[in-house]
PDB file of N, CA and C in Angstrom:
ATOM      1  N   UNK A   1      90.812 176.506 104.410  1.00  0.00           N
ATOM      2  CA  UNK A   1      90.149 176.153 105.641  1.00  0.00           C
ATOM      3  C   UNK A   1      91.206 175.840 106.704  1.00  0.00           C
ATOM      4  N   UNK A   2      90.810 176.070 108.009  1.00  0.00           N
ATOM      5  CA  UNK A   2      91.988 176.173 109.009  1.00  0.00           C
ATOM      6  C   UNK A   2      91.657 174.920 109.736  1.00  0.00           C
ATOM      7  N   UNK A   3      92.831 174.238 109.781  1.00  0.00           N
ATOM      8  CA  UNK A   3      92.567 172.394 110.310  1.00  0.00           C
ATOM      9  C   UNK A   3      92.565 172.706 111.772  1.00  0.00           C
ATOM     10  N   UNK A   4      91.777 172.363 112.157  1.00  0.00           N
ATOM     11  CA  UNK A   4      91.718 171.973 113.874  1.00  0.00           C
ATOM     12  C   UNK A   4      91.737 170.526 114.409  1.00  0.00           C
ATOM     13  N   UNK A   5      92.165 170.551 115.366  1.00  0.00           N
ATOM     14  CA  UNK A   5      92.859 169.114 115.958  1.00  0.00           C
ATOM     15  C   UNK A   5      91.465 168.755 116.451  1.00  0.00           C
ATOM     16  N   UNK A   6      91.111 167.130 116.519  1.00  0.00           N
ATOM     17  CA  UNK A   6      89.667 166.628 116.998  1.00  0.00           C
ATOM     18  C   UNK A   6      90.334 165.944 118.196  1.00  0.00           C
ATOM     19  N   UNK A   7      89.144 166.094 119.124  1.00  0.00           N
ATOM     20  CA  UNK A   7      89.623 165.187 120.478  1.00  0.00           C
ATOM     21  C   UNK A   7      88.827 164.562 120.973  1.00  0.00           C
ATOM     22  N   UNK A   8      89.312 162.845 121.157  1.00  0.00           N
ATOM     23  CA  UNK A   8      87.984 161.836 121.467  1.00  0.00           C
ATOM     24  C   UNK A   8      88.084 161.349 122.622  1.00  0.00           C
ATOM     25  N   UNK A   9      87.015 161.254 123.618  1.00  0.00           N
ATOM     26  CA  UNK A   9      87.344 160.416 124.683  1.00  0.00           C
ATOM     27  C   UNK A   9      86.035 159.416 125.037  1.00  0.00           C
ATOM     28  N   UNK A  10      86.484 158.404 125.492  1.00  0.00           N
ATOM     29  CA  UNK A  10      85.664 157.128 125.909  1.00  0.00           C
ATOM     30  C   UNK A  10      85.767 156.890 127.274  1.00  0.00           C
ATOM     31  N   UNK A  11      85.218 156.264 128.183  1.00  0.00           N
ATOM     32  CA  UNK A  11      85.541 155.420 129.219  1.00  0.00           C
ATOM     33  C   UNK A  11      84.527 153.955 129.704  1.00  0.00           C
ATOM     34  N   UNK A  12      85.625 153.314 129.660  1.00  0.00           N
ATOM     35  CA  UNK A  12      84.754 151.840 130.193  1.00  0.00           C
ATOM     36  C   UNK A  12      85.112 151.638 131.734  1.00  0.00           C
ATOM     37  N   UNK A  13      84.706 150.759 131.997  1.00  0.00           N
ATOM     38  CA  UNK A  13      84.429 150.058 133.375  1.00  0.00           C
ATOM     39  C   UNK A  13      84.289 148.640 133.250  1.00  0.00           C
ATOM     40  N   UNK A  14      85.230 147.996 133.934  1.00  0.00           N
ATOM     41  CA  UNK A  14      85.669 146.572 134.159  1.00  0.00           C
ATOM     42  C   UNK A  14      86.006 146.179 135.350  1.00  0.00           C
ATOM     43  N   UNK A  15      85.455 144.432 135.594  1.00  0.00           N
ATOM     44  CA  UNK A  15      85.797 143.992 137.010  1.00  0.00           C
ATOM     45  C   UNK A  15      86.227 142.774 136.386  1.00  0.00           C
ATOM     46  N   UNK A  16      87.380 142.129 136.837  1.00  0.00           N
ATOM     47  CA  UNK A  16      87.587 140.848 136.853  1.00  0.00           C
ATOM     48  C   UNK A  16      87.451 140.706 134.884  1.00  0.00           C
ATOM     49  N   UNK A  17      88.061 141.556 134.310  1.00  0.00           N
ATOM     50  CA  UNK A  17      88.051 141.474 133.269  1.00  0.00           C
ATOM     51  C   UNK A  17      87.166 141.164 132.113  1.00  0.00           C
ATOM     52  N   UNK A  18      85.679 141.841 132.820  1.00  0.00           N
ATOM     53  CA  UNK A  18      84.462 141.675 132.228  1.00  0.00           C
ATOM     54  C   UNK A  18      84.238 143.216 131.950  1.00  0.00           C
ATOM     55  N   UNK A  19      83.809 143.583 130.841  1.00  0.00           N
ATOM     56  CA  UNK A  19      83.212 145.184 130.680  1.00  0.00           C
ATOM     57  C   UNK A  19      82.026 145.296 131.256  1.00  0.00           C
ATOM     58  N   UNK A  20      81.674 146.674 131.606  1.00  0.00           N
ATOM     59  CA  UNK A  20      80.319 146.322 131.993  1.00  0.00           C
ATOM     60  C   UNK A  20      79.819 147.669 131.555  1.00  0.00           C
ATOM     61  N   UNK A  21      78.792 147.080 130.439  1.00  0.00           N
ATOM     62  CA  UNK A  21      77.882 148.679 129.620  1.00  0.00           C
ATOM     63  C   UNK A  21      77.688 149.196 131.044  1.00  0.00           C
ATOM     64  N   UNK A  22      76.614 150.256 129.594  1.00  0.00           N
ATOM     65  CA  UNK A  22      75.644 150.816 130.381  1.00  0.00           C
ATOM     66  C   UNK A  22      74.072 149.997 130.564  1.00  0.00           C
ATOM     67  N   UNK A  23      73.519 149.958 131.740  1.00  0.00           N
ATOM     68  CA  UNK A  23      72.684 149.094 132.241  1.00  0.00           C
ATOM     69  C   UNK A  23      71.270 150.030 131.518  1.00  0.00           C
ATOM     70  N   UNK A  24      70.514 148.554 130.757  1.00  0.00           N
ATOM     71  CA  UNK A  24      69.253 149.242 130.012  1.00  0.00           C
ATOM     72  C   UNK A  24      67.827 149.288 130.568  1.00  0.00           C
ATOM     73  N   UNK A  25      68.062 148.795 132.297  1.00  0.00           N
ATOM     74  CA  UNK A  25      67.249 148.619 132.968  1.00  0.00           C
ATOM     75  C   UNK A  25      67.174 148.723 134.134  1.00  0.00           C
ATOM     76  N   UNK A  26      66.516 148.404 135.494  1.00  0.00           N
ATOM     77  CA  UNK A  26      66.726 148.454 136.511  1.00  0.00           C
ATOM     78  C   UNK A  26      67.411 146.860 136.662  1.00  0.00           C
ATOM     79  N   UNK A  27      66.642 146.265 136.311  1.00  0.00           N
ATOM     80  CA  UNK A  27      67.228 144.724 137.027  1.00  0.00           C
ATOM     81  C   UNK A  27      69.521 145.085 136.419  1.00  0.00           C
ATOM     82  N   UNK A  28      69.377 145.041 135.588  1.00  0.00           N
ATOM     83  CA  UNK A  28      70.389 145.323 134.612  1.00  0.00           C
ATOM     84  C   UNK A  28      71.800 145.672 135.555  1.00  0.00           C
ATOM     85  N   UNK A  29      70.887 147.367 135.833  1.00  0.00           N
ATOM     86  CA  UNK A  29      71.990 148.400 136.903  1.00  0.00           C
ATOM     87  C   UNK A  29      72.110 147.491 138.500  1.00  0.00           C
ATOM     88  N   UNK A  30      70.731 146.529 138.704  1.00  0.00           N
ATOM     89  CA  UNK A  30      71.043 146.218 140.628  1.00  0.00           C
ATOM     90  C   UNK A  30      72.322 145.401 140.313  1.00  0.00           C
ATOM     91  N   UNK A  31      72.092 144.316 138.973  1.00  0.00           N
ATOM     92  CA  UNK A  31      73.273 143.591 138.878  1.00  0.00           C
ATOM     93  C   UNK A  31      74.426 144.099 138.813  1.00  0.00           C
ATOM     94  N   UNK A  32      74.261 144.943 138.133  1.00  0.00           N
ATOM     95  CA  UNK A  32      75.773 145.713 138.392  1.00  0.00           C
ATOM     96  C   UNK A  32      76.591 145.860 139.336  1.00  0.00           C
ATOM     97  N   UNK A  33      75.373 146.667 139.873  1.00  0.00           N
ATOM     98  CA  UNK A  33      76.076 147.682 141.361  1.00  0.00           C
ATOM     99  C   UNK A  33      76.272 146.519 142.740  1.00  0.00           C
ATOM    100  N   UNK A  34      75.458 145.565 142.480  1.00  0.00           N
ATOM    101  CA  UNK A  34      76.016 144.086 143.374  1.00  0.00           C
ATOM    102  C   UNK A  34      77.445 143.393 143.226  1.00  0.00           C
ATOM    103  N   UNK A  35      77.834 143.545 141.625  1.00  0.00           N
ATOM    104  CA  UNK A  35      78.841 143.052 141.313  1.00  0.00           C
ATOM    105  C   UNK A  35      79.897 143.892 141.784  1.00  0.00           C
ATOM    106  N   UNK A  36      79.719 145.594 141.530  1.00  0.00           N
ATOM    107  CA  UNK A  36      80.721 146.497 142.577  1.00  0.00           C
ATOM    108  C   UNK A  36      80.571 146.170 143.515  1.00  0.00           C
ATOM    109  N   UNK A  37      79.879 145.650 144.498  1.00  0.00           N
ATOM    110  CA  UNK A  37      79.845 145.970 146.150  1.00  0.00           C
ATOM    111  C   UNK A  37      80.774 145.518 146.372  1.00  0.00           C
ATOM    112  N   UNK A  38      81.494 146.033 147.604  1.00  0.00           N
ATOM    113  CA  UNK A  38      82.799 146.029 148.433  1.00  0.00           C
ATOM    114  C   UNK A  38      83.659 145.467 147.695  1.00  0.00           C
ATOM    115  N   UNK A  39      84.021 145.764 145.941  1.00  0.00           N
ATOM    116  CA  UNK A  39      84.984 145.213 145.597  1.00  0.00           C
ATOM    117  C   UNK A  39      86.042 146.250 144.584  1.00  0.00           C
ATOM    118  N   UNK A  40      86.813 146.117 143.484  1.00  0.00           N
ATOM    119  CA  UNK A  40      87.727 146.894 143.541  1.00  0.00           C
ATOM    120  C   UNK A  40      87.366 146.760 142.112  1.00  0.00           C
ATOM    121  N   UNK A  41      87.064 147.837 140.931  1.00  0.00           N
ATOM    122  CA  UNK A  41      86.991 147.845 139.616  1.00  0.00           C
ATOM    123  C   UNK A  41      88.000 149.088 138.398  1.00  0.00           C
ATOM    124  N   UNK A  42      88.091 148.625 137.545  1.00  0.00           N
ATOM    125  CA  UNK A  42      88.847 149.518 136.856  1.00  0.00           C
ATOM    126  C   UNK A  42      88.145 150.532 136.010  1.00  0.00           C
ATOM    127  N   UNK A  43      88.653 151.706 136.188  1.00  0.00           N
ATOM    128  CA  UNK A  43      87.920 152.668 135.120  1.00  0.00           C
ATOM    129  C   UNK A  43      88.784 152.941 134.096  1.00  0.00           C
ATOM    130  N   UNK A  44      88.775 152.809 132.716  1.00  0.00           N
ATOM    131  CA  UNK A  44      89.600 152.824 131.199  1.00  0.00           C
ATOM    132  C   UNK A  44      89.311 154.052 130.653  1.00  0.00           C
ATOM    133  N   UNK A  45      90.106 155.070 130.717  1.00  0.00           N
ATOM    134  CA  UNK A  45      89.368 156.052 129.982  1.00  0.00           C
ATOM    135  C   UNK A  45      90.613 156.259 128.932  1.00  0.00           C
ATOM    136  N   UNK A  46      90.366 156.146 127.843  1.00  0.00           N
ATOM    137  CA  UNK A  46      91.046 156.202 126.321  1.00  0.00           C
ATOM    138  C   UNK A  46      90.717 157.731 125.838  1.00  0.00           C
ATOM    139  N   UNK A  47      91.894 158.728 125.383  1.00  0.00           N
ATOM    140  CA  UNK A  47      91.643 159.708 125.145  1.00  0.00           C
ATOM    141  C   UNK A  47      92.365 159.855 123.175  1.00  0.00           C
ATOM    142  N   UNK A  48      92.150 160.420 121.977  1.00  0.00           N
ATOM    143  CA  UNK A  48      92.828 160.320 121.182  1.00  0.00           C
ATOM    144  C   UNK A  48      92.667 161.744 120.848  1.00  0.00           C
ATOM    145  N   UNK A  49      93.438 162.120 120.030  1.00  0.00           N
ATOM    146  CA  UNK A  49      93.709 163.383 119.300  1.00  0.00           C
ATOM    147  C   UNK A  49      94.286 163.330 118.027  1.00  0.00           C
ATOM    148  N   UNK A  50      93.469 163.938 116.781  1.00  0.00           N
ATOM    149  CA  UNK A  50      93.813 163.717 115.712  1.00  0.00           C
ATOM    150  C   UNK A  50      94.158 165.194 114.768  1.00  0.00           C
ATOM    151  N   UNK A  51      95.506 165.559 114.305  1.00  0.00           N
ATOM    152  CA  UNK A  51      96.127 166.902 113.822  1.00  0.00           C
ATOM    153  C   UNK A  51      96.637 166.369 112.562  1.00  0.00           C
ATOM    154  N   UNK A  52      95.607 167.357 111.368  1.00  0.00           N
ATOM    155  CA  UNK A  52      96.565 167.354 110.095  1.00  0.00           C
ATOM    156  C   UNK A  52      96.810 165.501 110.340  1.00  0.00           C
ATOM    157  N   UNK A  53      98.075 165.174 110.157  1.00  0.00           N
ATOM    158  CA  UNK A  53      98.028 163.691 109.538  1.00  0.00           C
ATOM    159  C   UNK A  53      98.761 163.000 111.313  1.00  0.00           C
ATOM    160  N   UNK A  54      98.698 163.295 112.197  1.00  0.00           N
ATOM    161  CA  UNK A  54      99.452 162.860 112.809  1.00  0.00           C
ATOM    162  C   UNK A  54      98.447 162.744 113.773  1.00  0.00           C
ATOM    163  N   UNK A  55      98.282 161.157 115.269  1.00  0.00           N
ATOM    164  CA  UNK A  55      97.399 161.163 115.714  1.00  0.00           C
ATOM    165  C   UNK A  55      98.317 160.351 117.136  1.00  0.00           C
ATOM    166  N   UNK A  56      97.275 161.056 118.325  1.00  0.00           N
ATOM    167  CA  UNK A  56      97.961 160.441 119.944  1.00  0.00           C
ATOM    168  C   UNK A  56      96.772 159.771 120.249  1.00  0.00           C
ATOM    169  N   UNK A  57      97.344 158.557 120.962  1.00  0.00           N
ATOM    170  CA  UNK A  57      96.271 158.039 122.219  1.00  0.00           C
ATOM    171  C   UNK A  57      96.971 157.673 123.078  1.00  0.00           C
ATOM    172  N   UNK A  58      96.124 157.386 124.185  1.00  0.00           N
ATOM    173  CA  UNK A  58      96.571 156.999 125.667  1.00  0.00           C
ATOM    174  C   UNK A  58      95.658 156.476 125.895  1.00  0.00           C
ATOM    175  N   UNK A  59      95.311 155.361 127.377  1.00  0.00           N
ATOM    176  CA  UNK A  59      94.211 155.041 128.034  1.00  0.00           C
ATOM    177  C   UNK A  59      95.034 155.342 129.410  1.00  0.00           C
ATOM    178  N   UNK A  60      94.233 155.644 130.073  1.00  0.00           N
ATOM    179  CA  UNK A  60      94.348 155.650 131.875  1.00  0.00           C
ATOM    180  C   UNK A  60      93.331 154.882 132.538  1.00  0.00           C
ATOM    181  N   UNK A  61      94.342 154.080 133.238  1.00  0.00           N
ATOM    182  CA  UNK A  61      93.412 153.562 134.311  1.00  0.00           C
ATOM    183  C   UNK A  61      93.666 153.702 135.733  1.00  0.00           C
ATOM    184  N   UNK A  62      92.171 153.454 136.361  1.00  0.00           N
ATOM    185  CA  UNK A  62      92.028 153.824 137.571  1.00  0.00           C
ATOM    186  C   UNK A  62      91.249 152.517 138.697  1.00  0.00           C
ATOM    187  N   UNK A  63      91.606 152.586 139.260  1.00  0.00           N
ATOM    188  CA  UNK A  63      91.086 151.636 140.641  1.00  0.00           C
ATOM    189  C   UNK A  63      90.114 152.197 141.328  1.00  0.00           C
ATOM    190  N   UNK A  64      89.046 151.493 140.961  1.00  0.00           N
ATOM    191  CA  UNK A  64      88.196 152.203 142.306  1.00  0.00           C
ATOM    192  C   UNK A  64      87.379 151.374 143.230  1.00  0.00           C
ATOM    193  N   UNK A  65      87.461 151.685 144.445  1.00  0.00           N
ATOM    194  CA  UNK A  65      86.672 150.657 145.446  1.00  0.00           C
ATOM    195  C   UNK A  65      85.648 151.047 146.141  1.00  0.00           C
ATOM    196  N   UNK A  66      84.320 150.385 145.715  1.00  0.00           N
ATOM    197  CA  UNK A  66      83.261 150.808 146.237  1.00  0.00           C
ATOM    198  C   UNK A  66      82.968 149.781 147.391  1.00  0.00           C
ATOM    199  N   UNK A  67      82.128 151.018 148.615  1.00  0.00           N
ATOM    200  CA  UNK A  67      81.693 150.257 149.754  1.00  0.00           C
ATOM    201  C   UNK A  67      80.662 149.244 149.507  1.00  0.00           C
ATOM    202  N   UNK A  68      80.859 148.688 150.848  1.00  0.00           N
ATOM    203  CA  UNK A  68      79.710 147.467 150.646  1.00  0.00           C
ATOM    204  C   UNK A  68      78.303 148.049 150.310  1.00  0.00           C
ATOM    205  N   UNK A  69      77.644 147.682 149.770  1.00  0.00           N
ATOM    206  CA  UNK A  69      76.366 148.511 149.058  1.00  0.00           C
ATOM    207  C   UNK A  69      75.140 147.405 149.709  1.00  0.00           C
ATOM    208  N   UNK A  70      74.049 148.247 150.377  1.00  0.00           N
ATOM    209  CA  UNK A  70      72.762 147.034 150.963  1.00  0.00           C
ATOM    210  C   UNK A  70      72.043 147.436 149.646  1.00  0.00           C
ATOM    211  N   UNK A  71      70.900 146.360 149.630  1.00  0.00           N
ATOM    212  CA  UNK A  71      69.943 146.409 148.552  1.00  0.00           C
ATOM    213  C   UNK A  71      69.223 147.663 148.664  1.00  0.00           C
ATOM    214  N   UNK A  72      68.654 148.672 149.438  1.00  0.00           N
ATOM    215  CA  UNK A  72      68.326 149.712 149.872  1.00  0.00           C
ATOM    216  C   UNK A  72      69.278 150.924 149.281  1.00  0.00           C
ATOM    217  N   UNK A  73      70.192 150.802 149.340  1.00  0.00           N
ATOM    218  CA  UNK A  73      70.734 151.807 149.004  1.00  0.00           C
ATOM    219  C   UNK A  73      70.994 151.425 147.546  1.00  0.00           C
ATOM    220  N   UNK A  74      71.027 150.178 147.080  1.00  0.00           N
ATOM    221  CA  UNK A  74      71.090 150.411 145.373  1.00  0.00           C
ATOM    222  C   UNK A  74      70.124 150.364 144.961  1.00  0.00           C
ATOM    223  N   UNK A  75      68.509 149.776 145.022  1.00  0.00           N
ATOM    224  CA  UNK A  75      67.313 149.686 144.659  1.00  0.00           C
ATOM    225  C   UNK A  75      66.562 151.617 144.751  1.00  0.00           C
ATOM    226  N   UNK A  76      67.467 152.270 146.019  1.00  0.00           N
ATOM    227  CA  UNK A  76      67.141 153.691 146.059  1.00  0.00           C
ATOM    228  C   UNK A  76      67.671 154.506 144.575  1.00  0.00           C
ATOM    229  N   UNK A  77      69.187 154.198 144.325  1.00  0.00           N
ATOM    230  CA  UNK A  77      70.279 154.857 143.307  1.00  0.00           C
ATOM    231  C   UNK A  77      69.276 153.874 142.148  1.00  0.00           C
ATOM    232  N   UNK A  78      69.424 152.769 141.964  1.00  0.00           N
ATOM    233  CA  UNK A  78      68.357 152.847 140.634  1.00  0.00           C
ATOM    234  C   UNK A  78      66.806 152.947 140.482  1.00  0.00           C
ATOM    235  N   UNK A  79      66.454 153.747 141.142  1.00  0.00           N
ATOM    236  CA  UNK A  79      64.996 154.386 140.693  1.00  0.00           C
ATOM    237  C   UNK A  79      65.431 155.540 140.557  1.00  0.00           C
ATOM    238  N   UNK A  80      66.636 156.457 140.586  1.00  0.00           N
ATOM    239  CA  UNK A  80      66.434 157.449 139.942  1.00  0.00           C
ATOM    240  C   UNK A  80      67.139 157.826 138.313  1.00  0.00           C
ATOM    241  N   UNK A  81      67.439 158.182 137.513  1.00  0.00           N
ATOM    242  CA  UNK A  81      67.807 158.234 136.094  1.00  0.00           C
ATOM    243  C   UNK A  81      69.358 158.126 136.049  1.00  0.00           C
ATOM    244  N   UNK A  82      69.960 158.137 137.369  1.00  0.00           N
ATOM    245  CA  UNK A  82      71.792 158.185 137.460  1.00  0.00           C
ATOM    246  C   UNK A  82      72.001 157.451 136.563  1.00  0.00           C
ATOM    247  N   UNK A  83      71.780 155.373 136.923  1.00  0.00           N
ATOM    248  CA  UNK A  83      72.447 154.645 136.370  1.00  0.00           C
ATOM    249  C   UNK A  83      72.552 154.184 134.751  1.00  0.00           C
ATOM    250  N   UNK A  84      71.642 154.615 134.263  1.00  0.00           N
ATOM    251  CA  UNK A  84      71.269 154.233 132.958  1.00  0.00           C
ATOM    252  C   UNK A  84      71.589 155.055 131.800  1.00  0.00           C
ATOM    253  N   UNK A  85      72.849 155.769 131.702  1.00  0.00           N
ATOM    254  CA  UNK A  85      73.330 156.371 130.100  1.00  0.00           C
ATOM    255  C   UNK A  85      75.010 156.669 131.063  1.00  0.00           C
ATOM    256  N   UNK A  86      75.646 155.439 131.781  1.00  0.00           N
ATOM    257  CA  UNK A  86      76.718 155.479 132.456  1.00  0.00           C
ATOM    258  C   UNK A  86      77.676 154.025 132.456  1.00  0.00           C
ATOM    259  N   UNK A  87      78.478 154.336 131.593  1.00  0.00           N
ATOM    260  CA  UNK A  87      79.601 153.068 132.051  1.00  0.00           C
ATOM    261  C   UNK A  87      79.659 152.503 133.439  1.00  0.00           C
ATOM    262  N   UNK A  88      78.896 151.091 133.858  1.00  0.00           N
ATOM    263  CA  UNK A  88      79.680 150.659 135.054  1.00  0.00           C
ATOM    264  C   UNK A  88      77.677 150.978 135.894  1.00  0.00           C
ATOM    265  N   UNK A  89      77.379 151.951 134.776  1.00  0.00           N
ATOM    266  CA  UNK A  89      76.086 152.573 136.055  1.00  0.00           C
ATOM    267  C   UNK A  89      76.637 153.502 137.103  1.00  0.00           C
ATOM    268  N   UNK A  90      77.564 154.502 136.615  1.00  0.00           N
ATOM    269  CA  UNK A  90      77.371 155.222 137.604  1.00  0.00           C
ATOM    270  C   UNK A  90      78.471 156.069 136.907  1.00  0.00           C
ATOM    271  N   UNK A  91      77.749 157.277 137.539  1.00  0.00           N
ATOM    272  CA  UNK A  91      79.181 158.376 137.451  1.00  0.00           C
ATOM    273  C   UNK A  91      79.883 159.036 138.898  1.00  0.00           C
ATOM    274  N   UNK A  92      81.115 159.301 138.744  1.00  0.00           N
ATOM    275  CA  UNK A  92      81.926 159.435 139.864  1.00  0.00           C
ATOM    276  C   UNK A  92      81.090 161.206 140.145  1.00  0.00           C
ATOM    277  N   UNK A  93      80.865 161.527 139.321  1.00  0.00           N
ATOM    278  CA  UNK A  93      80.573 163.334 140.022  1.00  0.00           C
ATOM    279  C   UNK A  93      79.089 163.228 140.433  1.00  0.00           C
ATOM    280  N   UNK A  94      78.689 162.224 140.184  1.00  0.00           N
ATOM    281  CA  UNK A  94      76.915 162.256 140.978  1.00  0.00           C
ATOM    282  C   UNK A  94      76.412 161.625 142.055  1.00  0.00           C
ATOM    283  N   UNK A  95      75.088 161.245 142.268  1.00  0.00           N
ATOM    284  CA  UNK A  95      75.135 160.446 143.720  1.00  0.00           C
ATOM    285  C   UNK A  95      75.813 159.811 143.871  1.00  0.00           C
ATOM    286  N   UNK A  96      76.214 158.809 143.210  1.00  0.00           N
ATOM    287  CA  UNK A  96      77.316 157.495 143.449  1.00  0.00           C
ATOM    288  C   UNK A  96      78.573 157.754 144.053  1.00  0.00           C
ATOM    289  N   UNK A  97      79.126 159.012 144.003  1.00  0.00           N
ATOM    290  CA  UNK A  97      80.297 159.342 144.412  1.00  0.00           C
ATOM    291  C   UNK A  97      79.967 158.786 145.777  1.00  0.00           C
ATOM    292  N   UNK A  98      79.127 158.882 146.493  1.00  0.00           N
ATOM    293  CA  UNK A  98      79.108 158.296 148.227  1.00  0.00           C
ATOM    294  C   UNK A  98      79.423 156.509 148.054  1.00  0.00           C
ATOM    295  N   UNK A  99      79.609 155.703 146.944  1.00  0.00           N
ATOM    296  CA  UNK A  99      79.651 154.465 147.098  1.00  0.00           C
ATOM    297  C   UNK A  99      81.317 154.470 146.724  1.00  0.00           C
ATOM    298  N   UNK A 100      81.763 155.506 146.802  1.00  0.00           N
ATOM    299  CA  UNK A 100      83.099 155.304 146.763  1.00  0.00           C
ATOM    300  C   UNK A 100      84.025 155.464 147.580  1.00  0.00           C
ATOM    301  N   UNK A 101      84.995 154.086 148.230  1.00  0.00           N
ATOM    302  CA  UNK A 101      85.633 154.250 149.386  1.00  0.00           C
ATOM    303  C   UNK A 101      87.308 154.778 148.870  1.00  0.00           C
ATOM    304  N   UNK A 102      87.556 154.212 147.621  1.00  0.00           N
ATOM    305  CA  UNK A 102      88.807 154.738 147.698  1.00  0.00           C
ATOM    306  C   UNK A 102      89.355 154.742 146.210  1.00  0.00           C
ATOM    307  N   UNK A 103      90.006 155.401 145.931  1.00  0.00           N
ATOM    308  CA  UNK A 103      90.666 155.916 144.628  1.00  0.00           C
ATOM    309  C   UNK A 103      91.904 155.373 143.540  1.00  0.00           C
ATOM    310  N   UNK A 104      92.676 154.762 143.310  1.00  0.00           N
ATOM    311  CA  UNK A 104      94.020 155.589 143.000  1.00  0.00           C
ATOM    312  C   UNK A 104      93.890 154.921 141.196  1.00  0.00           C
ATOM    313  N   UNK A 105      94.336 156.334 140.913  1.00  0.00           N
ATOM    314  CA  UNK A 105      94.607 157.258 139.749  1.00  0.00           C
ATOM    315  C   UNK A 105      93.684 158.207 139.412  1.00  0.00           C
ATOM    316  N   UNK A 106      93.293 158.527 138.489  1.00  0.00           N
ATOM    317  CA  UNK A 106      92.806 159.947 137.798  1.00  0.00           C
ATOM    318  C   UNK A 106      91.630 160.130 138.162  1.00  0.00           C
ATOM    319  N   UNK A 107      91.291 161.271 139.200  1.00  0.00           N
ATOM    320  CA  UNK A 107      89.373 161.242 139.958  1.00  0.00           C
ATOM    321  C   UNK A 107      88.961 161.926 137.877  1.00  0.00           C
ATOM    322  N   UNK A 108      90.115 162.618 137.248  1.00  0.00           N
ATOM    323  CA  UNK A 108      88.981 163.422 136.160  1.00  0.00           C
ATOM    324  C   UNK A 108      89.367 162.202 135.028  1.00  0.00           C
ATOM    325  N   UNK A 109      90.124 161.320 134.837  1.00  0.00           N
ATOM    326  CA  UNK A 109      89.788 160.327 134.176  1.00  0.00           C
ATOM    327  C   UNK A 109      88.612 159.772 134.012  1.00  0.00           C
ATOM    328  N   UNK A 110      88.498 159.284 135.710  1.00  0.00           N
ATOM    329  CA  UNK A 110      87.094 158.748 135.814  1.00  0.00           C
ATOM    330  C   UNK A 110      86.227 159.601 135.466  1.00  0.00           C
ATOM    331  N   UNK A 111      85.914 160.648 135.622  1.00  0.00           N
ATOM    332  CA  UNK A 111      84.631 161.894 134.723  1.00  0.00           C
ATOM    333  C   UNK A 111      85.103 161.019 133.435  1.00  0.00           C
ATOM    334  N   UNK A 112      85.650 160.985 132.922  1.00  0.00           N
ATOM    335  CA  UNK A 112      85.648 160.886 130.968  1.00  0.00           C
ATOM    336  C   UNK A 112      87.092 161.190 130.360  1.00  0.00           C
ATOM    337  N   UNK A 113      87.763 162.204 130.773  1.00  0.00           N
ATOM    338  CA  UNK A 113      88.293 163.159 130.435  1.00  0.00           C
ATOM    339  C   UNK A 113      89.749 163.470 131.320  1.00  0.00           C
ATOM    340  N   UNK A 114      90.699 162.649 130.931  1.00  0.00           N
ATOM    341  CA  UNK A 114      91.710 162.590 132.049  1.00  0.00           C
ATOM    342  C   UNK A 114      93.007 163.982 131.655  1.00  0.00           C
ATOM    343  N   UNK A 115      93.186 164.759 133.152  1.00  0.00           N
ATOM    344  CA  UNK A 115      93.613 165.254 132.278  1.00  0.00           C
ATOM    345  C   UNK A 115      94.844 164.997 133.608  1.00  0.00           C
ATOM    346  N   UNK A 116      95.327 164.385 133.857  1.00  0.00           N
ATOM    347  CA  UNK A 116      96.714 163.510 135.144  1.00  0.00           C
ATOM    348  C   UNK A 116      96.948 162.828 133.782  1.00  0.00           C
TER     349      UNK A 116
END
């Protein structure tokens, strides 16, 4: 049998050194996305690779700063299905990308999957 290398990736989301799932509700996700407003959070994305007997990991992290957010515009983003199967409540490639003012490190980290 021909060994192929497995490749795992995760990503969390943290503020102030709190993780923050994925939200199992609406009340859940407003809290969330209140706790982002106009402030600055980390995205962790841990990648591993496992060959025959030998194995890599890394994590990357990223800064990201979301705008000030009114209740309107997050009570809108959670009535629709975005926030709820998403680290943090949100993913960077979907609506939410508009609550994002600024970046630095890996935009495809943040997808999942860093490849910077």
């Amino acid at each position: 049998m021909l060994a192929r290398p497995i490749l795992a990736a995760d990503t969390t989301v943290t503020i102030n050194k709190k993780i923050l799932g994925k939200p199992a509700n609406k009340p859940e996700a407003v809290e969330i996305l209140r706790l982002l407003s106009d402030r600055t959070h980390q995205v962790l994305t841990s990648v591993a690779i496992i060959y025959h007997e030998q194995s890599w990991q890394l994590t990357q992290i990223s800064d990201v700063l979301f705008q000030k957010l009114s209740n309107a515009m997050i009570d809108a983003y959670c009535d629709t299905t975005e926030p709820y199967d998403k680290a943090g409540g949100y993913g960077i490639q979907g609506p939410a990308a508009i609550f994002i003012e600024s970046i630095r490190g890996s935009h495809s980290g943040i997808m999942g999957l860093s490849i910077f």
